[in-house]
Protein backbone atom coordinates (compact mmCIF):
# COMPACT_ATOMS: atom_id res chain seq x y z
CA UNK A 1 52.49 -34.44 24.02
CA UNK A 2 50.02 -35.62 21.33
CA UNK A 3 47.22 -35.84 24.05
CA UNK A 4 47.99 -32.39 25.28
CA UNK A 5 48.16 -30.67 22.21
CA UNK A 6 45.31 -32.11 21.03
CA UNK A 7 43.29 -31.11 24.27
CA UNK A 8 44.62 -27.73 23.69
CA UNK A 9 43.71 -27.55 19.92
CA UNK A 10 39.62 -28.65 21.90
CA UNK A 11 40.13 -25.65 24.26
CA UNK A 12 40.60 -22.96 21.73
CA UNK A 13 38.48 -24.14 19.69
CA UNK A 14 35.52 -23.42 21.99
CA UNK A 15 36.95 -20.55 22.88
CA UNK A 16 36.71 -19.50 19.33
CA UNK A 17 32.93 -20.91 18.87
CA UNK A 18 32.13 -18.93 22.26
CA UNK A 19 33.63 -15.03 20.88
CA UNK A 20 31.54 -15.74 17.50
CA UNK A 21 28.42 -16.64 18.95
CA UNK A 22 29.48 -13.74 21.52
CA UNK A 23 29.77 -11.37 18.66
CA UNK A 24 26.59 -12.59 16.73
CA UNK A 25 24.70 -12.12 19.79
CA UNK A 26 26.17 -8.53 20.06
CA UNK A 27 25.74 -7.78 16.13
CA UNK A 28 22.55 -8.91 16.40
CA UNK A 29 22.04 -6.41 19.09
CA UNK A 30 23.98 -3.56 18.04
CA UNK A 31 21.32 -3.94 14.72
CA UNK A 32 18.40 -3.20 17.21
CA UNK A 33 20.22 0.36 17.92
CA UNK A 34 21.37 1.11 14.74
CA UNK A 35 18.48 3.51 12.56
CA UNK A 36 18.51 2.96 9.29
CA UNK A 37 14.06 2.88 9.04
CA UNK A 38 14.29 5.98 6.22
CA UNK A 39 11.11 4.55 4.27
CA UNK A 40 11.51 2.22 0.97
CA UNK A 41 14.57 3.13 0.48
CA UNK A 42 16.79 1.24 2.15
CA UNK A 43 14.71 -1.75 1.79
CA UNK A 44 16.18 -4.91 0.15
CA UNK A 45 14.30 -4.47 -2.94
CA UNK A 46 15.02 -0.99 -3.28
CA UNK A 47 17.12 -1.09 -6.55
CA UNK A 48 14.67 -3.30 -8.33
CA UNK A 49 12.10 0.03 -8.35
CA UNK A 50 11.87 2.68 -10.92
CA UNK A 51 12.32 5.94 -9.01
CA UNK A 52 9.86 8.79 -10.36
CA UNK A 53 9.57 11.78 -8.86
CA UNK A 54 8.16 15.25 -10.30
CA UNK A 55 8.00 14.88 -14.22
CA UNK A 56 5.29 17.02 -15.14
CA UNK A 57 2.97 19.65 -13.35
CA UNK A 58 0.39 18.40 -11.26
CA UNK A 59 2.13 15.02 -10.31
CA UNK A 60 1.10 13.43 -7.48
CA UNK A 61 -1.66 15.57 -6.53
CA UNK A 62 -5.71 15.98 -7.21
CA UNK A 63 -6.94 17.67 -10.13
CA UNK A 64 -10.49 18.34 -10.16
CA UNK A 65 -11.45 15.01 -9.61
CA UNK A 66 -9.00 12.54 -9.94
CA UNK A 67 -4.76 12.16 -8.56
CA UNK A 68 -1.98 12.01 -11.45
CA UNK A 69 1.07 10.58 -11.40
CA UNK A 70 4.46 11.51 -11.93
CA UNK A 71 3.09 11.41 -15.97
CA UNK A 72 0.57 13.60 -15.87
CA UNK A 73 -1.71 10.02 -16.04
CA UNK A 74 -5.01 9.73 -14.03
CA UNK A 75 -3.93 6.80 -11.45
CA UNK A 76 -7.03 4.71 -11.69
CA UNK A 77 -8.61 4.28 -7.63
CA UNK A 78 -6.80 6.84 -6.16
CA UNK A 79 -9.60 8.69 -3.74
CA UNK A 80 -7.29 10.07 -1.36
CA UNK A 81 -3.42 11.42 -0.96
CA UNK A 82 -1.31 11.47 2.02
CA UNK A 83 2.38 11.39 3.35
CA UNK A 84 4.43 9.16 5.26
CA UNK A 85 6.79 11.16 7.96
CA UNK A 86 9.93 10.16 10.31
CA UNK A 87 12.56 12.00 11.82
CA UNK A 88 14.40 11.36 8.95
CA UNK A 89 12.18 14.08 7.20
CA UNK A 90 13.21 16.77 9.75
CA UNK A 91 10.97 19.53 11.12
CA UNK A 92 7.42 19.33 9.87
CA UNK A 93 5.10 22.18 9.60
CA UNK A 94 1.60 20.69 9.84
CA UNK A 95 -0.56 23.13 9.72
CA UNK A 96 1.46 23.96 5.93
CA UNK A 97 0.72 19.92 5.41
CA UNK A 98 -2.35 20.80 6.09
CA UNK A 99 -3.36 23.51 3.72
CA UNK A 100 -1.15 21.69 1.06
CA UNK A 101 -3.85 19.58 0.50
CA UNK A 102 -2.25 16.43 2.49
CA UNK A 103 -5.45 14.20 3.36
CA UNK A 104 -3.61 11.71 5.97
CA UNK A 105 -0.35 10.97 7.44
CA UNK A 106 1.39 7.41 8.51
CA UNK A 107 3.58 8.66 10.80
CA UNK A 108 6.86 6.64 12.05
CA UNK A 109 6.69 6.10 15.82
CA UNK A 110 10.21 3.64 15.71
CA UNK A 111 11.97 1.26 14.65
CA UNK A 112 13.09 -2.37 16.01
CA UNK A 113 11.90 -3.80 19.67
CA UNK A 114 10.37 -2.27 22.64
CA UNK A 115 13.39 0.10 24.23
CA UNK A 116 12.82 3.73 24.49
CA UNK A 117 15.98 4.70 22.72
CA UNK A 118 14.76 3.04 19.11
CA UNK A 119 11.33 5.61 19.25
CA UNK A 120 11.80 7.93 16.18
CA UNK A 121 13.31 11.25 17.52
CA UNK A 122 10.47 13.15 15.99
CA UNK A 123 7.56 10.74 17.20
CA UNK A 124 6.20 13.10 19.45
CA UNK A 125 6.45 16.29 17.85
CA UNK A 126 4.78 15.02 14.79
CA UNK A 127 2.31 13.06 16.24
CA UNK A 128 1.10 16.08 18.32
CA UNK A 129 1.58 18.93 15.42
CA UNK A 130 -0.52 16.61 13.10
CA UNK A 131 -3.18 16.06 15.35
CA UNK A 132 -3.72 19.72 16.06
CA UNK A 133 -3.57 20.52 12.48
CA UNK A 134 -6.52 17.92 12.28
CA UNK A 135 -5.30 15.50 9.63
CA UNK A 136 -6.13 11.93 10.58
CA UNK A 137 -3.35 9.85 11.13
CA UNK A 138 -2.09 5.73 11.46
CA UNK A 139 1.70 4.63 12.49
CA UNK A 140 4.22 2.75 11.58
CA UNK A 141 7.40 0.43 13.09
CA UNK A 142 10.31 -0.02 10.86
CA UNK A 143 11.05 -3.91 11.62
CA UNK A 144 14.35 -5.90 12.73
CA UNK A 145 12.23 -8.45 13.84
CA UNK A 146 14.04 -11.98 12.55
CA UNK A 147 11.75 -13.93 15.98
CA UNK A 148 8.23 -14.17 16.82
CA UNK A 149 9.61 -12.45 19.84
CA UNK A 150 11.00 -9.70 18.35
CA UNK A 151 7.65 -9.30 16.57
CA UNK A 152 5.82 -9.14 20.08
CA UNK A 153 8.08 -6.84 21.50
CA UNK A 154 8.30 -4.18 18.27
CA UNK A 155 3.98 -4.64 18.96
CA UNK A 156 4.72 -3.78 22.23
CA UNK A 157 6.67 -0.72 21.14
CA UNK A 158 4.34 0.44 19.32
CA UNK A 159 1.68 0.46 21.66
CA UNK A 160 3.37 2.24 24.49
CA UNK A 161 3.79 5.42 22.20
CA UNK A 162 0.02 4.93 20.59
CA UNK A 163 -1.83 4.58 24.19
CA UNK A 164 -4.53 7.23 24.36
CA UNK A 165 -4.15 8.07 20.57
CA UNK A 166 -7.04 8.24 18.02
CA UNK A 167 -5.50 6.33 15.20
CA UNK A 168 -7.62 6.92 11.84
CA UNK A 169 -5.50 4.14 9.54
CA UNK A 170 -3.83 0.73 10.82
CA UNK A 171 -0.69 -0.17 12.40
CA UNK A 172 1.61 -0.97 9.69
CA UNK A 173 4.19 -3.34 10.41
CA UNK A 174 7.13 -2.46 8.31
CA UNK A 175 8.76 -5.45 6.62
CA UNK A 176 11.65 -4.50 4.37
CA UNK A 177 15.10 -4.49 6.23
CA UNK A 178 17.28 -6.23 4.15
CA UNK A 179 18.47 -8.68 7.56
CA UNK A 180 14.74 -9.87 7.76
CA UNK A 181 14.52 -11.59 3.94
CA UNK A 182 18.30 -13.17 4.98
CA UNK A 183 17.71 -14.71 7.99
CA UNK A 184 14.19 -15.99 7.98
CA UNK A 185 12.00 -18.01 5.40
CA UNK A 186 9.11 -17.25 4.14
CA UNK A 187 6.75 -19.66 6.30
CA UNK A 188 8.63 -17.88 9.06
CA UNK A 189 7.84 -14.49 8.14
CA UNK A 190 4.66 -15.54 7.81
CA UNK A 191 4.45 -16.29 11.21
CA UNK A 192 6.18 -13.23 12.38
CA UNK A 193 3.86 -10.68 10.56
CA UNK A 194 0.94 -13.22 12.65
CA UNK A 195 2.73 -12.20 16.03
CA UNK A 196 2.63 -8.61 15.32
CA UNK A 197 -0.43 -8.25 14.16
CA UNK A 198 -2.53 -10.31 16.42
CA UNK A 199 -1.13 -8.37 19.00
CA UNK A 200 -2.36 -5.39 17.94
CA UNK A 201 -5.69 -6.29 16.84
CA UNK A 202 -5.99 -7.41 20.46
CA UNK A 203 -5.06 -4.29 21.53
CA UNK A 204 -8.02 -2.66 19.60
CA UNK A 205 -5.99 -1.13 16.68
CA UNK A 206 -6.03 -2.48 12.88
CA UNK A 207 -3.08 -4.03 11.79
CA UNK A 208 -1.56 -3.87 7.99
CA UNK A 209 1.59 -4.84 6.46
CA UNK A 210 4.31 -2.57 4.27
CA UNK A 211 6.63 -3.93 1.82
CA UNK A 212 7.50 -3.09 -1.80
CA UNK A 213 5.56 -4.88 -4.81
CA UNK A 214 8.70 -7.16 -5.13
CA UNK A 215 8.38 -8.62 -1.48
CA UNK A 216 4.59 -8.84 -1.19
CA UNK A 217 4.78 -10.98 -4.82
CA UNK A 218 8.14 -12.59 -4.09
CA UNK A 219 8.45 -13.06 -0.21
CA UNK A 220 5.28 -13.18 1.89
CA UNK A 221 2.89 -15.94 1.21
CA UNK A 222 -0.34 -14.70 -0.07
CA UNK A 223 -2.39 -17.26 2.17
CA UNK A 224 -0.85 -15.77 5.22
CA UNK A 225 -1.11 -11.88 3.95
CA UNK A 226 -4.28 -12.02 2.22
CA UNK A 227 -5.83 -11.47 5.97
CA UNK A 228 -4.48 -7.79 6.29
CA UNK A 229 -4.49 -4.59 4.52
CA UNK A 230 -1.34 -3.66 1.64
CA UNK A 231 0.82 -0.68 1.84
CA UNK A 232 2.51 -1.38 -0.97
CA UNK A 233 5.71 0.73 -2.24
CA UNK A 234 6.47 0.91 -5.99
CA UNK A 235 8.26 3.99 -7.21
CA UNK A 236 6.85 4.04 -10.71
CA UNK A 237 4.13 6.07 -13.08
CA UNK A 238 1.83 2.63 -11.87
CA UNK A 239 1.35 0.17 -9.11
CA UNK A 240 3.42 -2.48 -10.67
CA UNK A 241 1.55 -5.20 -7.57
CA UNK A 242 -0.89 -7.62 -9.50
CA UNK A 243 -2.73 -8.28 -6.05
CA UNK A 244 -5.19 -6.55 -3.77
CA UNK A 245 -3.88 -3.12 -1.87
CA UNK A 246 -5.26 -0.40 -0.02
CA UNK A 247 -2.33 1.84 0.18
CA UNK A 248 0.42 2.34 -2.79
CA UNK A 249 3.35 4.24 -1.75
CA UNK A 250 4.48 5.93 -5.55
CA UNK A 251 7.61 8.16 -4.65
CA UNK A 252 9.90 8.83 -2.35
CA UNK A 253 10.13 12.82 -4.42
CA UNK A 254 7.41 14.00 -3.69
CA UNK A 255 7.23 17.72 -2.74
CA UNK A 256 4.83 18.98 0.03
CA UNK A 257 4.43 22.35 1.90
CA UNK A 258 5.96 22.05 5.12
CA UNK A 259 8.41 19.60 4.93
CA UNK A 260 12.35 20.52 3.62
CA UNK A 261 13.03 17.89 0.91
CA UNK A 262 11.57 15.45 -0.57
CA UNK A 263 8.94 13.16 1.14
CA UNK A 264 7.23 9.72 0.27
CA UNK A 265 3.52 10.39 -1.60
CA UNK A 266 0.92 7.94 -1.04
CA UNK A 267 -2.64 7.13 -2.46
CA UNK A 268 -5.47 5.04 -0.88
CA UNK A 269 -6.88 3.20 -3.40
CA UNK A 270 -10.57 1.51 -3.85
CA UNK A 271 -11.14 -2.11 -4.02
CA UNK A 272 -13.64 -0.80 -6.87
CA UNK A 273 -10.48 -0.30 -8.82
CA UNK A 274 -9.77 -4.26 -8.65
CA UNK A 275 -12.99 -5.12 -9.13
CA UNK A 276 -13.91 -6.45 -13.33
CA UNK A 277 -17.69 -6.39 -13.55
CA UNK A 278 -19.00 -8.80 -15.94
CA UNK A 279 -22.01 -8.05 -18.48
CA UNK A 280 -24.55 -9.37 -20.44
CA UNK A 281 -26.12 -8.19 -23.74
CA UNK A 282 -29.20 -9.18 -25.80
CA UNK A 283 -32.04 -8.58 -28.41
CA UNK A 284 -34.95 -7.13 -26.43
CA UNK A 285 -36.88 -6.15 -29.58
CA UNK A 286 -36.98 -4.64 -32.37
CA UNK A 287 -33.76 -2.09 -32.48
CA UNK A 288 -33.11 -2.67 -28.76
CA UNK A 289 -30.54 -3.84 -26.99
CA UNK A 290 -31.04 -4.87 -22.99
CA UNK A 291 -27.57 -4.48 -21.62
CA UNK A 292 -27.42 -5.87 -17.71
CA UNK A 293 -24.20 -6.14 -15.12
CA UNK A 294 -22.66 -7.46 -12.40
CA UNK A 295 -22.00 -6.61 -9.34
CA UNK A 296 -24.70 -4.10 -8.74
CA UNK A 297 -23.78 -2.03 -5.53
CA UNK A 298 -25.58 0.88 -3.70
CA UNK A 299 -23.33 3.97 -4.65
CA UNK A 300 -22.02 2.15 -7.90
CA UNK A 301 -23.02 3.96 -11.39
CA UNK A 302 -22.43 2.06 -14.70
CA UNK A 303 -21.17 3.74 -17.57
CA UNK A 304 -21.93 1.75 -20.75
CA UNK A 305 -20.04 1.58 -23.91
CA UNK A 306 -20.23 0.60 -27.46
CA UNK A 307 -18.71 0.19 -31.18
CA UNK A 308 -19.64 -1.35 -34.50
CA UNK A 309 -16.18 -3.55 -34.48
CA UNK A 310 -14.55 -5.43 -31.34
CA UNK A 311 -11.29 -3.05 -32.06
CA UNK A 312 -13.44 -0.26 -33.21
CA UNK A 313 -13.22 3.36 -31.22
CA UNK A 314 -15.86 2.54 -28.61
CA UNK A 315 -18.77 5.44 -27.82
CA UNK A 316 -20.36 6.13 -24.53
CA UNK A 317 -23.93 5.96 -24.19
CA UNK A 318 -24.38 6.73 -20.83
CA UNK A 319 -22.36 7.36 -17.74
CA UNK A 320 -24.81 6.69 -14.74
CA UNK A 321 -27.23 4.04 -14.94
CA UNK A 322 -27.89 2.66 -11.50
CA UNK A 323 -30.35 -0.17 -11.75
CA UNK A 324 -28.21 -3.18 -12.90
CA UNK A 325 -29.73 -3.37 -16.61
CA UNK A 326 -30.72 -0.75 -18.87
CA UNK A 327 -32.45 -0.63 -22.67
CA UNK A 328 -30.50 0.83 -25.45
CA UNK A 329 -32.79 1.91 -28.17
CA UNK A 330 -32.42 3.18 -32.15
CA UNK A 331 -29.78 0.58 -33.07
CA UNK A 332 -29.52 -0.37 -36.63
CA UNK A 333 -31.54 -3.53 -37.31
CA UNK A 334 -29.01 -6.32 -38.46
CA UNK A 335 -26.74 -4.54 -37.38
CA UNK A 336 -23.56 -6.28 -34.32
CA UNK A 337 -22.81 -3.86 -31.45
CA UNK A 338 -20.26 -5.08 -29.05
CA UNK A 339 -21.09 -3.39 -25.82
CA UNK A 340 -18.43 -3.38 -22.35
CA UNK A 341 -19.16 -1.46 -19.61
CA UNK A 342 -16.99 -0.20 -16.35
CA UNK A 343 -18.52 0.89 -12.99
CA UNK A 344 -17.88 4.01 -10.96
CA UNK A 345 -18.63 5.27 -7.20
CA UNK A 346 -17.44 8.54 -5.70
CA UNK A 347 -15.21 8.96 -2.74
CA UNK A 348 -14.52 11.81 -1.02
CA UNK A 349 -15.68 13.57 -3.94
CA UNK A 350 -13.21 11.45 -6.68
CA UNK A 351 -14.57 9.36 -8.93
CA UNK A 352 -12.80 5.92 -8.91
CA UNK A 353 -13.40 3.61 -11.57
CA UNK A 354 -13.68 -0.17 -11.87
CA UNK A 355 -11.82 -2.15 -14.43
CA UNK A 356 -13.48 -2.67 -17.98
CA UNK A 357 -15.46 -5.11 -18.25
CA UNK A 358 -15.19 -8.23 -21.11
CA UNK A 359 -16.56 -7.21 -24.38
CA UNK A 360 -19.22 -8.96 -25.24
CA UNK A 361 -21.80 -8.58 -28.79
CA UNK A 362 -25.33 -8.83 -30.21
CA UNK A 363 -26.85 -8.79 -33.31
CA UNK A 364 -29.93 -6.23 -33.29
CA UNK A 365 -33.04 -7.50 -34.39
């Protein structure tokens, strides 16, 4: 009797390991058909953003030449401002988009792997009403994928809708499901984003990765991410992300012609704005000062700066020298100047700004 019940007791216990890794293998599944891709916010770091939406006039759009924020403040690289879309955001009236002011669109084409019942509902209508409203356009994939696999096939996905497209911005791989930071490391994820995005690029299409500031500093390994474009989403007045990025995503409140509700507002911003030129100053005779900078760049204007204290209000001498050094004359002899300087290049007719540079002094001859 011992033997039998004991032999029994085996039985259903592989019976019970079979139904759970039955119904793992189905929840898995069932998670591939499930939509839940509506932007940031349902992403696992989603409570750990400041959500600000319209708190003054003008936010999130261009006046004259610069973008504001949600603040009414300047946000510092901003050259350009576009929307993100799904089927999530309903109906969209493009040519309304359009005349809105809306310079690009990153349009959702699906979510999870490669099965035609996980493209976004609205993939088609949107693609084809922003196209013949004439804004230029990239995609993006909401991810599930846990599996280099799963990467592949979401790739895959993703290029059956795009075939015979002209994309304008990447493919962005979208890495923020909640299920993706629980179930895989971070060496893994690294790998993951690889298998995406090498299949793309081999399709011919620029690849880039989404997340929110918290994941791209927390979660995916800078020497693996470093080798593609940042979309990176941060609901607050600033980009709270201390590394590079080409794409913030600010709020998920934005309000645009066209489009019922709110909508996600994004900026491209300039690698000038990460970029902290360094400078030199010295005597160069009597009640001169040469001033000369680094990096000097075709396109790049210097505007120079000075006060009679290092915390002293600071005065601008000049806004557009060009050549990499220039001569500041009628300084008070004996006199110490501390001098910084900050660079500047227009884009699509916005002036974006480099960061200021150290301060440095002189003593005038």
């Amino acid at each position: 009797m011992r033997k039998g019940k004991g032999l029994k007791n085996i039985v259903v216990s592989c019976m019970l390991l079979l139904v759970a890794f039955f119904c793992a293998h189905i929840g898995v599944q069932a998670g591939e058909r499930g939509d839940r891709a509506d932007s940031f916010r349902y992403g696992i770091h989603a409570q750990a953003e400041e959500s600000v939406g319209l708190l003054s006039t003008g936010a999130w759009q261009r006046v004259g030449d610069a973008y504001y924020n949600g603040s009414g403040q300047r946000i510092n690289g901003a050259y350009a401002r576009g929307i993100d879309v799904s089927s999530n955001n309903g109906p969209v009236d493009w040519q309304a988009v359009k005349a809105d002011g809306v310079d690009f669109a990153i349009i959702r084409c699906g979510y999870g792997m490669n099965q035609p019942d996980q493209d976004d509902a609205r993939w088609l209508e949107n693609v084809t009403g922003c196209e013949a409203a004439g804004i230029p356009y990239g995609v993006y994939i909401y991810s599930y994928a846990d599996s280099v696999g799963r990467a592949v096939s979401e790739a895959e996905h993703v290029l059956r809708l795009i075939s015979g497209r002209n994309l304008s911005y990447p493919v962005y791989f979208d890495m923020e499901d909640s299920s993706i930071y629980a179930s895989t490391t971070a060496e893994q994820r690294g790998e993951i984003a690889s298998a995406f995005c090498q299949r793309i690029e081999a399709a011919g299409y620029e690849a880039a990765i989404y997340s929110s500031a918290y994941s791209f500093t927390n979660d995916l390994p800078e020497e693996t991410f470093d080798q593609w474009g940042r979309w990176v989403a941060h609901y607050s007045a600033k980009c709270g992300y201390k590394g590079t990025y080409e794409m913030w995503q600010a709020t998920n409140q934005g309000q645009v012609a066209g489009i019922s509700g709110p909508v996600d507002i994004n900026f491209l911003i300039s690698d000038q704005s990460f970029i902290k030129p360094t400078v030199k100053a010295a005597a160069a005779g009597k009640k001169t000062v040469k001033v000369s900078w680094k990096p000097k760049k075709k396109g790049m204007t210097c505007e120079i700066s000075y006060a009679k204290s290092k915390r002293g209000k600071y005065k601008t001498l000049t806004k557009n020298a060009k050549k990499g050094s220039v001569k500041i004359k009628k300084l008070k002899s004996g006199k110490k100047y501390y001098f910084r300087i900050r660079l500047s290049r227009q884009i699509n007719g916005v002036t974006v700004y480099s960061k200021n540079s150290k301060i440095v002094s002189v003593r005038v001859r």
